[in-house]
Each structure stands twice: as structure tokens, then as C-alpha cells.
Protein backbone atom coordinates (compact mmCIF):
# COMPACT_ATOMS: atom_id res chain seq x y z
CA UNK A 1 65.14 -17.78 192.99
CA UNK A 2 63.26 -15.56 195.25
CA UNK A 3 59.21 -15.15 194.77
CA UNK A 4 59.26 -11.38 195.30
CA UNK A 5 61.94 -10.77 192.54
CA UNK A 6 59.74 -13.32 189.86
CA UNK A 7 56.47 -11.24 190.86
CA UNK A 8 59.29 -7.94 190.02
CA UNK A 9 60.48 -8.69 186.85
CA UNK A 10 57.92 -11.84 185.04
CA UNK A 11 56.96 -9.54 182.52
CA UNK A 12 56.21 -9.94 178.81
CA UNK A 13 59.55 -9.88 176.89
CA UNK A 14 61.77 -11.91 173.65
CA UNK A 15 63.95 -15.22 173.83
CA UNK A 16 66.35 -13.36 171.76
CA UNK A 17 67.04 -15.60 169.39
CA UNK A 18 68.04 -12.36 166.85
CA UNK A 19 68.34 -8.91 167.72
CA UNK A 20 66.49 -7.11 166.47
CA UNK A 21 63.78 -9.41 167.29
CA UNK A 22 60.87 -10.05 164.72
CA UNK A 23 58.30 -7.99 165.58
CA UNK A 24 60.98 -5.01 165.67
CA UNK A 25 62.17 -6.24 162.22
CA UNK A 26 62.53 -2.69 159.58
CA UNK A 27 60.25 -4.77 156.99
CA UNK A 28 59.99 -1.01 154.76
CA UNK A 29 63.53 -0.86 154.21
CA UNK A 30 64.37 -4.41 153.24
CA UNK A 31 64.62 -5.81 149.89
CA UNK A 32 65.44 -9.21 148.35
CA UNK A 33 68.17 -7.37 146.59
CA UNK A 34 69.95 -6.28 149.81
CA UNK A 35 69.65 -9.68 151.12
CA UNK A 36 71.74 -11.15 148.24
CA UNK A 37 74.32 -8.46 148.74
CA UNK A 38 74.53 -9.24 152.75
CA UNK A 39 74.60 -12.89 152.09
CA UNK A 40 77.71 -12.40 148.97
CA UNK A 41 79.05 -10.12 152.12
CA UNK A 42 78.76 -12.79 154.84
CA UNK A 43 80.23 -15.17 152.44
CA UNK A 44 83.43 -13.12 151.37
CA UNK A 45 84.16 -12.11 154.87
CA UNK A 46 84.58 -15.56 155.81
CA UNK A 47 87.37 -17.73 154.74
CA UNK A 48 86.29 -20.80 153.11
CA UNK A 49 87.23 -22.84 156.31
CA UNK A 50 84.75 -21.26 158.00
CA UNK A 51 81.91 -22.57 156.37
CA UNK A 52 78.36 -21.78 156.29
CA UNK A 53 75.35 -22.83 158.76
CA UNK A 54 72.10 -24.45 156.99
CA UNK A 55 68.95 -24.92 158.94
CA UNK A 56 66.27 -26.95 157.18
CA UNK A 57 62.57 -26.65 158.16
CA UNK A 58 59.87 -29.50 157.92
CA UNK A 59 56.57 -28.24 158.95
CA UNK A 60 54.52 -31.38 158.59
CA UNK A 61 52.92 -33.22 161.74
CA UNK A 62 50.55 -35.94 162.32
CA UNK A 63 49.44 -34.70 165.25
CA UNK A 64 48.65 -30.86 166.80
CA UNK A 65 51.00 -30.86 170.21
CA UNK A 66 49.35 -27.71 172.03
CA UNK A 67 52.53 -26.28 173.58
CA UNK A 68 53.93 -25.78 170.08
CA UNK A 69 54.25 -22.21 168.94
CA UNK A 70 56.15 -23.24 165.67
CA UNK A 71 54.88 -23.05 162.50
CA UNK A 72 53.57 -26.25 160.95
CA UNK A 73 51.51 -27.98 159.04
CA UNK A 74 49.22 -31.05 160.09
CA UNK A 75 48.41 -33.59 157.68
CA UNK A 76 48.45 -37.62 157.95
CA UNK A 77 49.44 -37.30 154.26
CA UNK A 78 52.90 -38.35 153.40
CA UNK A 79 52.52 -37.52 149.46
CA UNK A 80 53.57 -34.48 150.47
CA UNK A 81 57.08 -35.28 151.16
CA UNK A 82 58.64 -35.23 147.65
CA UNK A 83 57.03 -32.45 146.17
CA UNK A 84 58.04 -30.32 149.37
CA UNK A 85 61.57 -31.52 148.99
CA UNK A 86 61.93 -30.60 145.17
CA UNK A 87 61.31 -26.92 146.51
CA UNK A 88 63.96 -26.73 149.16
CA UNK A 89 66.44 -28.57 146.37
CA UNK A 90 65.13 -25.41 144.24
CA UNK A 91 65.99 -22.92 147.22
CA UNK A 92 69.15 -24.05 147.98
CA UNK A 93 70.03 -24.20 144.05
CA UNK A 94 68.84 -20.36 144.10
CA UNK A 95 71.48 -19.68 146.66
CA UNK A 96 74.37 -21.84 145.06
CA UNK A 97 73.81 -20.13 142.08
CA UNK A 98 74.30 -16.67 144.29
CA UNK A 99 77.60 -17.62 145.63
CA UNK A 100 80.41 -17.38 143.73
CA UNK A 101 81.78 -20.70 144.62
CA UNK A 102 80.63 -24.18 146.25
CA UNK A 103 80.13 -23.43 150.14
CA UNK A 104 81.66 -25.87 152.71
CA UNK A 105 78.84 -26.74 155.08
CA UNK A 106 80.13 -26.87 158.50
CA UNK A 107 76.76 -27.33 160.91
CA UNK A 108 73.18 -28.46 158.90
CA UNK A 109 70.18 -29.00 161.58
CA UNK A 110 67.13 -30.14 160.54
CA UNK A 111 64.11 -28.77 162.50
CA UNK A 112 60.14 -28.84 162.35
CA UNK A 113 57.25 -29.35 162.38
CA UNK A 114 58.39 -33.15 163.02
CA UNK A 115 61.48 -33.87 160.66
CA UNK A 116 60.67 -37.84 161.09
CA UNK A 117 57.34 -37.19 160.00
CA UNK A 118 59.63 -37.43 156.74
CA UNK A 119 60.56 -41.20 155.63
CA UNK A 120 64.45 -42.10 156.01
CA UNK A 121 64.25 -42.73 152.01
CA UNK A 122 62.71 -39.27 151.44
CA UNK A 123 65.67 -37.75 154.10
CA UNK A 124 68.45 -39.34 152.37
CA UNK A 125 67.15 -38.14 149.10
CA UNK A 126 66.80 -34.67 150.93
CA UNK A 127 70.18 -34.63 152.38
CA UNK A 128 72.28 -36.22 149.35
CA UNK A 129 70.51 -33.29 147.42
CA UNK A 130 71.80 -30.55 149.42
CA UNK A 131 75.57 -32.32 150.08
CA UNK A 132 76.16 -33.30 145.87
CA UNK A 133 76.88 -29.51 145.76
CA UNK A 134 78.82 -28.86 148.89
CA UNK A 135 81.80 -29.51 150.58
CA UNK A 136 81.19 -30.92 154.13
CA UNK A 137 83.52 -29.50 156.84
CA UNK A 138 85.59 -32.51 157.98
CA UNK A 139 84.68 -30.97 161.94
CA UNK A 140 80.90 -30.94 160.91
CA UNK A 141 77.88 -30.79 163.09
CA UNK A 142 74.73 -32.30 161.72
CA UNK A 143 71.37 -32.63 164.06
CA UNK A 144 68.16 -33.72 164.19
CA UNK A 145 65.25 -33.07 166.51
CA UNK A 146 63.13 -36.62 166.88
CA UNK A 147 59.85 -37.33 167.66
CA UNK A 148 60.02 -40.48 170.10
CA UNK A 149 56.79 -42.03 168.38
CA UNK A 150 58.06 -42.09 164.95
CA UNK A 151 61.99 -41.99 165.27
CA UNK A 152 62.50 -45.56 163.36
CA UNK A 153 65.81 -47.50 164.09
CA UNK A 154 65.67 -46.56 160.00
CA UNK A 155 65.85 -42.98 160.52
CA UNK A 156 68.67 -43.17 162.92
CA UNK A 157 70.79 -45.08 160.85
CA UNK A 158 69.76 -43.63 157.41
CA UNK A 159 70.88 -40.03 158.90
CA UNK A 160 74.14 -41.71 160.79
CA UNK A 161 75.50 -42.78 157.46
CA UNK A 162 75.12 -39.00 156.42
CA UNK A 163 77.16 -37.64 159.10
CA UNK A 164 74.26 -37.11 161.59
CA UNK A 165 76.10 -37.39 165.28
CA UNK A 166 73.50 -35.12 167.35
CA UNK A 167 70.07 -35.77 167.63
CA UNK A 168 67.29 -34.30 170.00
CA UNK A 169 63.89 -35.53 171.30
CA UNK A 170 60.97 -33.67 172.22
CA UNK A 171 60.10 -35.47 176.23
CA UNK A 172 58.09 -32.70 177.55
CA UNK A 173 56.58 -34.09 180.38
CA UNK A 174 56.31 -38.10 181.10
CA UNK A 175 53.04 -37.69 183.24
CA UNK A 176 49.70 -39.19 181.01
CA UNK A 177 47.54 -36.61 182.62
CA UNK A 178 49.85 -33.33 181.42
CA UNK A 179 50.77 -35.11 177.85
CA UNK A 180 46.89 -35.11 177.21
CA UNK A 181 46.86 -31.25 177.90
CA UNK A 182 49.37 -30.59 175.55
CA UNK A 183 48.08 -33.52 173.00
CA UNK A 184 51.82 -35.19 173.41
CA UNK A 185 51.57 -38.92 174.23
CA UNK A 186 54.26 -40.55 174.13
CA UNK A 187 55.66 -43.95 176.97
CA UNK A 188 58.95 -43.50 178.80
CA UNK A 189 59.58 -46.85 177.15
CA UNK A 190 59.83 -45.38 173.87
CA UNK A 191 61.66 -42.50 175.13
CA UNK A 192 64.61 -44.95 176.50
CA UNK A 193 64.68 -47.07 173.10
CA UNK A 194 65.24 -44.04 170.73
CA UNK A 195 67.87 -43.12 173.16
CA UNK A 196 69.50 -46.21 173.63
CA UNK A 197 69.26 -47.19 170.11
CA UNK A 198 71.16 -43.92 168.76
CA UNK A 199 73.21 -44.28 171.34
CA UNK A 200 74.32 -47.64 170.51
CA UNK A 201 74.41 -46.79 167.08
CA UNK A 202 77.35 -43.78 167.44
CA UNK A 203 75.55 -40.78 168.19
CA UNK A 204 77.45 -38.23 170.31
CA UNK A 205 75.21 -36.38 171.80
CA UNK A 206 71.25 -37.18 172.16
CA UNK A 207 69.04 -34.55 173.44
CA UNK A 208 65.99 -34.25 175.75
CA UNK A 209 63.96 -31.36 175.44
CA UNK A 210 61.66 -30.80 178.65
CA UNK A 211 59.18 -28.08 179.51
CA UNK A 212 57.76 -26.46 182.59
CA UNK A 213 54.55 -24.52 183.55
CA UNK A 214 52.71 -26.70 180.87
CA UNK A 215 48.69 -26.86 181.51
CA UNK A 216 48.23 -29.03 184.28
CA UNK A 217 51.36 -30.08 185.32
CA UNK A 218 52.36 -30.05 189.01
CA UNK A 219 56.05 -29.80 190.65
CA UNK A 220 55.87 -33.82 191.24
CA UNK A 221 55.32 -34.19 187.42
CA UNK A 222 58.19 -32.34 187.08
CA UNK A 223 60.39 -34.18 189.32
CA UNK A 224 59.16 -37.16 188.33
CA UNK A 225 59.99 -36.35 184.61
CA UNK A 226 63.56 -35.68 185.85
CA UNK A 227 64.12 -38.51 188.29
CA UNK A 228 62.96 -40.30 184.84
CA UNK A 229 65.39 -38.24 182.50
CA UNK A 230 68.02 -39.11 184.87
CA UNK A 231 67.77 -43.15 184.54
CA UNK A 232 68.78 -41.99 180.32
CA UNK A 233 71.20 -39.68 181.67
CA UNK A 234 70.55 -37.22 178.23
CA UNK A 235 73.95 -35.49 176.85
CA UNK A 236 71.94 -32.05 176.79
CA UNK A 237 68.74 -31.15 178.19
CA UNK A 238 66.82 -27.89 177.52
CA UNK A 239 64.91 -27.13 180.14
CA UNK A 240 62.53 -24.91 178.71
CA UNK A 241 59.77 -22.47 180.26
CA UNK A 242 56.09 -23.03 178.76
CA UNK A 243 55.87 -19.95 176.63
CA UNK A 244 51.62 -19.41 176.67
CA UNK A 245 51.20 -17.13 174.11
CA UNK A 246 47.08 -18.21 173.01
CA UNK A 247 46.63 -14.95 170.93
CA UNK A 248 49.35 -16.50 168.45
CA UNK A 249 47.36 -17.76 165.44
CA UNK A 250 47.54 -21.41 164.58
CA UNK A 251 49.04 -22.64 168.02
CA UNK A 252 46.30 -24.54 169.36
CA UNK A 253 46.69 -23.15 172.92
CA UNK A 254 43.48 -22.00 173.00
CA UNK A 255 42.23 -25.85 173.79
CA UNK A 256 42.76 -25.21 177.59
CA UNK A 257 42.46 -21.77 180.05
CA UNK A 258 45.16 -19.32 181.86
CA UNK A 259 43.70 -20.83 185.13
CA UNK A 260 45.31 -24.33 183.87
CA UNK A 261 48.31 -23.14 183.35
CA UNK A 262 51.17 -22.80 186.55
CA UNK A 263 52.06 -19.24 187.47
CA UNK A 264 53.96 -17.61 190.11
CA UNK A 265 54.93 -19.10 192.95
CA UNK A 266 53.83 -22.58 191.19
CA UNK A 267 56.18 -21.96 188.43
CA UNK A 268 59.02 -20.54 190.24
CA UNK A 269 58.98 -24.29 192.29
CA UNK A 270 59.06 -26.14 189.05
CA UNK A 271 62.03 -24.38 187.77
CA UNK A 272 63.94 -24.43 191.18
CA UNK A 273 63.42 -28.04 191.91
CA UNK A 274 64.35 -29.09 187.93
CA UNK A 275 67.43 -26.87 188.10
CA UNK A 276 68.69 -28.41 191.32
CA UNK A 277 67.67 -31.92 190.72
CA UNK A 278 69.76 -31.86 186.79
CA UNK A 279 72.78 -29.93 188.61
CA UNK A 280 72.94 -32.94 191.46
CA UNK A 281 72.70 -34.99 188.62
CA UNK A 282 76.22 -33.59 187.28
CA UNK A 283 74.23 -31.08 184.54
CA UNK A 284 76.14 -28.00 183.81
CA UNK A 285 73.64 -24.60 183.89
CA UNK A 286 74.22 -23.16 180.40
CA UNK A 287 73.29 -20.25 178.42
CA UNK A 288 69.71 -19.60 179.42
CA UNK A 289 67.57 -23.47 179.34
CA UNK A 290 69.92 -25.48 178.91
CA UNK A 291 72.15 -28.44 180.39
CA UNK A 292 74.65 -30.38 179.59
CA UNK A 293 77.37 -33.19 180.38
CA UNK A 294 80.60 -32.55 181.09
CA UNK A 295 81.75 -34.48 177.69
CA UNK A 296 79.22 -32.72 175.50
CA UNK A 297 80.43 -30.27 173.25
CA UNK A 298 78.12 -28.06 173.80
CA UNK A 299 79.59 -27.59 177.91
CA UNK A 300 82.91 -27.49 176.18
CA UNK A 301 81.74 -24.87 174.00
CA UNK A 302 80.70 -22.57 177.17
CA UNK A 303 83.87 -23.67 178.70
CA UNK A 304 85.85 -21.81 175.84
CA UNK A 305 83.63 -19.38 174.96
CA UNK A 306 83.09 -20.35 172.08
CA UNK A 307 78.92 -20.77 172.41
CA UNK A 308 76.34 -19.14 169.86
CA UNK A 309 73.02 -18.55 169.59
CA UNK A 310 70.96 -18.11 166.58
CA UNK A 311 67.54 -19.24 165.18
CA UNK A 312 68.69 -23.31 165.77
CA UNK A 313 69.25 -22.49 169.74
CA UNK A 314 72.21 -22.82 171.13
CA UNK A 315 75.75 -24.41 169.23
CA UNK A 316 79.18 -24.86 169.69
CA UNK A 317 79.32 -23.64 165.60
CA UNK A 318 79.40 -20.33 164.84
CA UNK A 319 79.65 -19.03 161.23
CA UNK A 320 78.88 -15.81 159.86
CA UNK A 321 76.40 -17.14 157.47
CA UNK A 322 73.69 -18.75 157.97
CA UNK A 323 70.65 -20.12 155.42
CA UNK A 324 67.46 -21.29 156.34
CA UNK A 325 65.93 -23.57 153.72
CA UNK A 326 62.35 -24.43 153.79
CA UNK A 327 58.69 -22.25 154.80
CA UNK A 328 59.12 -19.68 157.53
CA UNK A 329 62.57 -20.67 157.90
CA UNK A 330 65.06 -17.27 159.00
CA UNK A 331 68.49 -17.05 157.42
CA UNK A 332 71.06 -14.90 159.01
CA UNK A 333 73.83 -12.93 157.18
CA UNK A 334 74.59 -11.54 160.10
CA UNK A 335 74.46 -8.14 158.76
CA UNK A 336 70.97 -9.11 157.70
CA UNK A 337 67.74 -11.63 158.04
CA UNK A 338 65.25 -12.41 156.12
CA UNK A 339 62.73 -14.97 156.32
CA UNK A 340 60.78 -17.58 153.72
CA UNK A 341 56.85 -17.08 153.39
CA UNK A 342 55.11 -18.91 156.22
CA UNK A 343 52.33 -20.88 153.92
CA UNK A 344 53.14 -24.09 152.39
CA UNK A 345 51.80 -23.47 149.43
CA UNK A 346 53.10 -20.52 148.53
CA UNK A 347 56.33 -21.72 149.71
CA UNK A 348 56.17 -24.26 146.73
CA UNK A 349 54.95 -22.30 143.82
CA UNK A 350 57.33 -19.67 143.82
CA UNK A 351 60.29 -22.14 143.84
CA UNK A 352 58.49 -23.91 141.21
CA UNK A 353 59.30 -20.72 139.29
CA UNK A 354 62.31 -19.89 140.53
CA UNK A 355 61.56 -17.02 142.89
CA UNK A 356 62.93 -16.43 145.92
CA UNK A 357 60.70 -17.35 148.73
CA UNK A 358 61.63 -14.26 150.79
CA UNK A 359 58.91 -11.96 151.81
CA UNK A 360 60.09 -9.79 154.82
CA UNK A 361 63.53 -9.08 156.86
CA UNK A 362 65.78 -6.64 158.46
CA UNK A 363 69.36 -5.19 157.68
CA UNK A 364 71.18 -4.24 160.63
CA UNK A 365 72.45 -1.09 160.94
CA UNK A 366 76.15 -0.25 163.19
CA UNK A 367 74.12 0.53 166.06
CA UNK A 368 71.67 -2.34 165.59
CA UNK A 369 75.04 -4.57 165.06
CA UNK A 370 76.05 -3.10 168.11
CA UNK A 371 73.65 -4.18 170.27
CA UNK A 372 73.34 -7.86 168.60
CA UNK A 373 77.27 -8.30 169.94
CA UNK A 374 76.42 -7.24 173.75
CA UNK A 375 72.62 -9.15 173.61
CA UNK A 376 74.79 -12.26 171.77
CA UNK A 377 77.34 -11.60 174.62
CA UNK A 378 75.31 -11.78 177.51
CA UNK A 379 73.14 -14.92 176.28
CA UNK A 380 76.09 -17.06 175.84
CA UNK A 381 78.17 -15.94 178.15
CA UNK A 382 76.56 -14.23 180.81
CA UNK A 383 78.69 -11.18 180.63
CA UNK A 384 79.33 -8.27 178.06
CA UNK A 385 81.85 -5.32 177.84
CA UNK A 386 82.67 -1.90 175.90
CA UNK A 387 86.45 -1.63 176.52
CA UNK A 388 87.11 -1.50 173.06
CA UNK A 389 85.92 1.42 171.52
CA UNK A 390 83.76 -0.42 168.67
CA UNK A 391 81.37 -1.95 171.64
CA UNK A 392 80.71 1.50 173.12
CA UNK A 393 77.43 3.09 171.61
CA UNK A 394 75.84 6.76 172.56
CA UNK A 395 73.16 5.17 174.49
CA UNK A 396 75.17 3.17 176.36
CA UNK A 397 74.88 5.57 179.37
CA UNK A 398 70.94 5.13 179.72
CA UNK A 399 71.20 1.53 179.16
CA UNK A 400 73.51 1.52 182.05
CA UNK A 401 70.90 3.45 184.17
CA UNK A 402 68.33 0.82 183.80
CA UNK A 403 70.02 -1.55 186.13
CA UNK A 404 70.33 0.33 188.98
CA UNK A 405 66.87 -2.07 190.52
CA UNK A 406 68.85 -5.24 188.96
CA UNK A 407 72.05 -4.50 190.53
CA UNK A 408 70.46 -3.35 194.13
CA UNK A 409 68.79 -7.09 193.73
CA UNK A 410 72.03 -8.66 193.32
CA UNK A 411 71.42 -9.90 189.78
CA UNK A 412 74.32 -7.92 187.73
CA UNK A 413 77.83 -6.59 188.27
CA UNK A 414 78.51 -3.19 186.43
CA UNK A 415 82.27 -1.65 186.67
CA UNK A 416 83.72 1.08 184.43
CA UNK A 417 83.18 -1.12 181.18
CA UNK A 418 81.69 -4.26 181.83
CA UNK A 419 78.54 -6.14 183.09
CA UNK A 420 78.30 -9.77 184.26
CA UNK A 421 75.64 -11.72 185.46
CA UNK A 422 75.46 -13.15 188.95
CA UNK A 423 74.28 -16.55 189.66
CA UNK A 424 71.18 -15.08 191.17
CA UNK A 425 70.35 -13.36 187.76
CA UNK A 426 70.65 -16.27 185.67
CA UNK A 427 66.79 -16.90 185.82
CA UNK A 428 66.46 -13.15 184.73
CA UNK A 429 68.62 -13.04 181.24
CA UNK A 430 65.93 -11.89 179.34
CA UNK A 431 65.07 -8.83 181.26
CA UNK A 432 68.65 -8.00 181.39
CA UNK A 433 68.81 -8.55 177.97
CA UNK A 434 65.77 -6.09 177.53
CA UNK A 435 67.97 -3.40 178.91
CA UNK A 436 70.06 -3.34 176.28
CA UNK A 437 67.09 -3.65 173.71
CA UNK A 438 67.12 0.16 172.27
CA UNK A 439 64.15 -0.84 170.06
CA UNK A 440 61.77 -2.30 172.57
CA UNK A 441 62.70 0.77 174.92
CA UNK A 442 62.17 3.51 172.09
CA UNK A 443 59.11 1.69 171.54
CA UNK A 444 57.17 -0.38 173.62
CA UNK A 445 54.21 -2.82 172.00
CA UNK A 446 50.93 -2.00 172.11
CA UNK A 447 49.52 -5.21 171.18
CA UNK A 448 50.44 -8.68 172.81
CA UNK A 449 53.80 -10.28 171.31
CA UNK A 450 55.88 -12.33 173.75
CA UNK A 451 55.24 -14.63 176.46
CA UNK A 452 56.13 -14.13 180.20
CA UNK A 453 60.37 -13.87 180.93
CA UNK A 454 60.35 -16.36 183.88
């Protein structure tokens, strides 16, 4: 990747995990009542083979890890475990009592905060509650993200027996002086025996998420991480760029300055050396961050086109519905999102009286649908098209004009009704991803809101 095209186009822009992206959200027009109707839509579209997607948040955390823009919840206090769980049991029995018949679960990731924060008692009481009153899709996908520290040979095997096959750890960085930035310590030692143990134990796939620009980290932390990484030999890896976003309440980056933090030319090494040191490894570049194995499912998935992307990352499952249980946690009709209330708390007392835990969302309109298809299109597969007339949209034309700098730079193809990405504007997918973003365009932000696209 060349320095003068990073210095071009790093600017401030979204991962796209939804479009329309939060901030750009139509909070005025949503209501809880036009949620139920998208979801009873999403759910009646799709035949019952097709199943529904859960995602289950667990905010809490020993520990504040400074990198982490998620929302959580830090506490040393496990007594909050059960009560927390009686309120996503409540949720979910809010939305079984919605549908008009018992869902078959076909993909169920649970996400955090630090899910093994949570005993494997208190999961198996979790999980058994939510699968009593389900089906379970005999080609499931069930994951976990693992915290090295805490991931007990107990927790592997307690979620196994569920039907748990993929799990992922957070690695960031193995250097001591870069895991003190970020308030992440954890031994390459430990790191190899939650992988090896899982492994031995019949997981499919086990995950390795590593980040760079972090505060103080170098490009030989970096390769050192990955000549380490490469000794486990990881199904997936997501290889993920530091977002620094220090304005974000609650995130901790504040605890270090920008000056500590790689930019430019600095960055653009990290990334280049990473990327070329997984690929000799025999990683597959896919989607935007990630890497992956020939055998995983999740090449096999780009292989057939068959990848998604939604509010869990990346998956090889794609279903039409999707619910997130759990504070903060989005749930995507696809016609619609909405998202829980953010505060703990509050989370708990109004399932403790039955309420939905909804407070804001977005329903889609055909152009906004539209759009979601190409953006979806062009994350997962690195190319989009309009050939068909119900992918054509009226500003199609100016969205086309906005790549005349991209496609002088090499990074896109454009023909008569389709756009791919080259290999040389693979680093770039966000901003060409932002072209098609009619919201952002119509309307710039005036405040800060995402961090920096490469």
C-alpha cells in the first residue's frame, strides 16, 4: 500500500457493520411497534429452515482494556451474573412470545464485555435457558469470544457440550511493554494452552483477534506477535486497525496521548508487514480484517459467496433475522434495527417488568435497503452491481462520479453496471464504501464520530 494514497484517503469514516450506520440512524421515526412488525416480517419471509441469528451481550469485565470501544461494565463482582441472566431469559421470552411459532436457531454468538467473566455453571444455565424453547439448526454455528486469562478448561467444555464449535480470543499484541498501554496482560503461554486445549477438545475453528497502531507498539511488536501467532497457526485471525476514538465516553483511551499512538507511514508498515507475513503463512485476505485457513468455513464461505456481515463481524450464516439479547445489544430485521438501552441497570428493571428494553432504531426505507445490498456487497465480496433493475437507484449516477480519483489510483473497476475492487483497494473498503453512503454524503458530521479508515 502506497504512503501517498494512505495520506489521500485516511480520513474519518464507519466499519459498516449496518447501513445506515448509527449515528445516521432515523431515531424520530422509529417505534417499538414497528420493530415488532419488521421482526413478525423478517420471520415470515423466511422459511423455517432458515432460522434466526441470536447475538448475546455480556458487558461485565474485571479489568478496563484501553483499546476497547465496546460497551461494558467493570466490576470484580460475580453476584451479578444471575440476576443479569434472569433479564436476558425475560428478553428472549418477550420475543418468543412475539413470534408466532418456536424459532430454529441456526448461529448464537456470545460477545462482551468478557463472556468468561461469566462462570461455566452460570453459561450453561444461560444457554439451556435460551435452547428449552428453540429448535437448534442441525448445521448450527455457536461462538464464543475468550479471554485467555480466564478461559477455564471448564468453560471450554461446559460450552462444547452445548454445541459451541467456534471460539475466539482477544491476543492483541504479545509485547509486555504495548499490553501495559492498553491494560491487556496476558503470557503467550496462556495464549497457546486455551488454544491447544479447545483444540484438543473438538473445536473447529479457534480465533485470534490481533490489533495494530495500538499506543506504543512498534512494527517489530507486530511481527513478533505474528511470528508468535504463527507457532498456534489460528483458524481465523482478524487483523484489526486500532480504532482511537478518545472523545467516545467510557473507553478509557484517554489514559495515553495521540503522540503514542502509530500514524502514517508507521501504521501503513504495521499493516503491510502483518498482511504479508499471515499470507506467507498460507492466510487467505478476507472481507476487510480478516484471515483465514484454507479449511475454515469462514474462507469457504468467501469462496462461495456466501459471506455476511452484521453486528457479530463477519459469518458464513446469514439469516434474515437477527436478535440481539442483552444491554446495548443491536438486533437486525433486516428491514429494521433497533437497539437495547446501554445502562445495566436500566437494562434489568424494565425486563423485570416486562418491557421491552428498546430505546432507539431505524427502519429502512427501499432506497436505504438499496444501498445496504451494494455496501453488504462490496464488504463481503469486494464487488457490487446494478444489472438488475431492483439494484439501480436515482443516485446511482453521482455515486458513480465519486470514483473517478479511486479509479485513476487503481483501486476500483467500474463498467456499464458493475464495480469491483482491485487488490490495491482492499486497504481502502471503507472509503469506497463511503461512496455509496447517500446519508453521510447528504450530510456530513459536524462533531467527531468515527475513527481513521486506514
Amino acid at each position: 500500500m502506497c504512503y501517498t494514497l494512505v495520506n489521500k484517503y485516511n480520513v474519518p469514516g464507519p466499519r459498516y457493520t449496518s447501513y445506515p450506520t448509527v449515528p445516521y440512524w432515523n431515531a424520530d421515526d422509529f417505534s417499538l411497534k414497528d420493530w415488532k412488525s419488521s421482526v413478525l416480517k423478517a420471520f415470515s419471509d423466511s422459511d423455517l429452515e432458515a432460522g434466526i441469528s441470536l447475538y448475546i451481550h455480556l458487558p461485565f469485565c474485571e479489568s478496563l482494556c484501553t483499546f476497547c470501544g465496546c460497551h461494558k461494565r467493570i466490576t470484580k463482582k460475580h453476584d451479578v451474573e444471575r440476576p443479569y441472566i434472569h433479564a436476558i431469559l425475560r428478553e428472549w421470552d418477550l420475543y418468543l412470545k412475539l413470534l408466532p411459532q418456536k424459532p430454529l436457531i441456526k448461529a448464537l454468538h456470545i460477545g462482551g464485555g468478557t463472556p468468561t467473566f461469566f462462570s461455566p455453571k452460570n453459561l450453561h444455565y444461560l444457554i439451556t435457558g435460551i435452547l428449552k424453547r428453540a429448535m437448534v439448526a442441525d448445521e448450527h454455528e455457536f461462538s464464543f469470544e475468550g479471554h485467555p486469562n480466564n478461559t477455564t478448561k471448564e468453560h471450554l467444555q461446559t460450552l462444547f457440550d452445548l454445541g459451541f464449535r467456534r471460539v475466539s480470543f482477544g491476543v492483541q499484541d504479545y509485547n509486555e511493554t504495548v499490553q501495559h498501554a492498553i491494560h491487556r496482560i496476558q503470557t503467550f503461554e496462556q495464549v497457546a494452552y486455551v488454544t491447544k486445549t479447545a483444540r484438543e477438545m473438538g473445536y473447529t475453528s479457534v480465533g485470534h483477534d490481533l490489533i495494530f497502531g495500538l499506543p506504543r507498539q512498534t512494527l517489530e511488536h507486530v511481527q513478533e506477535t505474528i511470528e508468535k501467532t504463527k507457532q498456534l497457526k489460528p483458524d481465523r485471525i482478524a487483523f484489526y486497525s486500532y480504532a482511537h476514538v478518545p472523545w467516545r465516553k467510557g473507553n478509557g483511551q484517554r489514559g495515553f496521548g495521540d503522540a503514542d499512538v502509530p500514524k502514517g507511514q508507521e501504521k501503513l508498515e504495521q499493516y503491510t508487514a502483518g498482511k504479508k507475513a499471515l499470507i506467507a503463512a498460507g492466510y487467505h485476505d478476507i472481507g476487510m480484517d480478516h484471515f483465514a485457513l484454507l479449511q475454515d468455513t469462514l474462507y469457504k464461505a468467501f469462496e462461495t459467496n456466501q459471506l455476511h456481515r452484521n453486528f457479530m463481524g463477519y459469518t458464513e450464516v446469514r439469516t434474515k433475522l437477527m436478535i440481539g439479547l442483552g444491554a446495548s445489544a443491536i438486533s437486525d430485521s433486516w428491514y429494521a434495527f433497533a437497539q437495547n438501552v446501554k445502562g445495566v441497570e436500566e437494562y434489568m428493571h424494565l425486563l423485570n417488568n416486562n418491557i421491552f428494553p428498546v430505546y432507539r432504531g431505524h427502519i429502512l426505507n427501499e432506497e436505504d435497503l438499496v444501498i445496504r445490498k451494494h455496501i453488504l456487497n462490496l464488504m463481503c465480496t469486494f464487488k457490487t452491481s446494478w444489472s438488475d433493475e431492483e439494484d439501480w437507484f436515482e443516485a446511482l449516477p453521482n455515486v458513480l462520479s465519486r470514483f473517478e480519483e479511486m479509479e485513476h489510483d487503481d483501486l476500483v473497476k467500474i463498467d456499464s453496471n458493475a464495480l469491483e475492487v482491485t487488490d490495491k483497494g482492499k486497504p481502502f473498503i471503507r472509503n469506497i464504501c463511503m461512496a455509496f453512503d447517500l446519508l453521510l454524503n447528504r450530510k456530513q458530521p459536524e462533531t467527531k464520530l468515527f475513527s481513521m479508515t486506514v
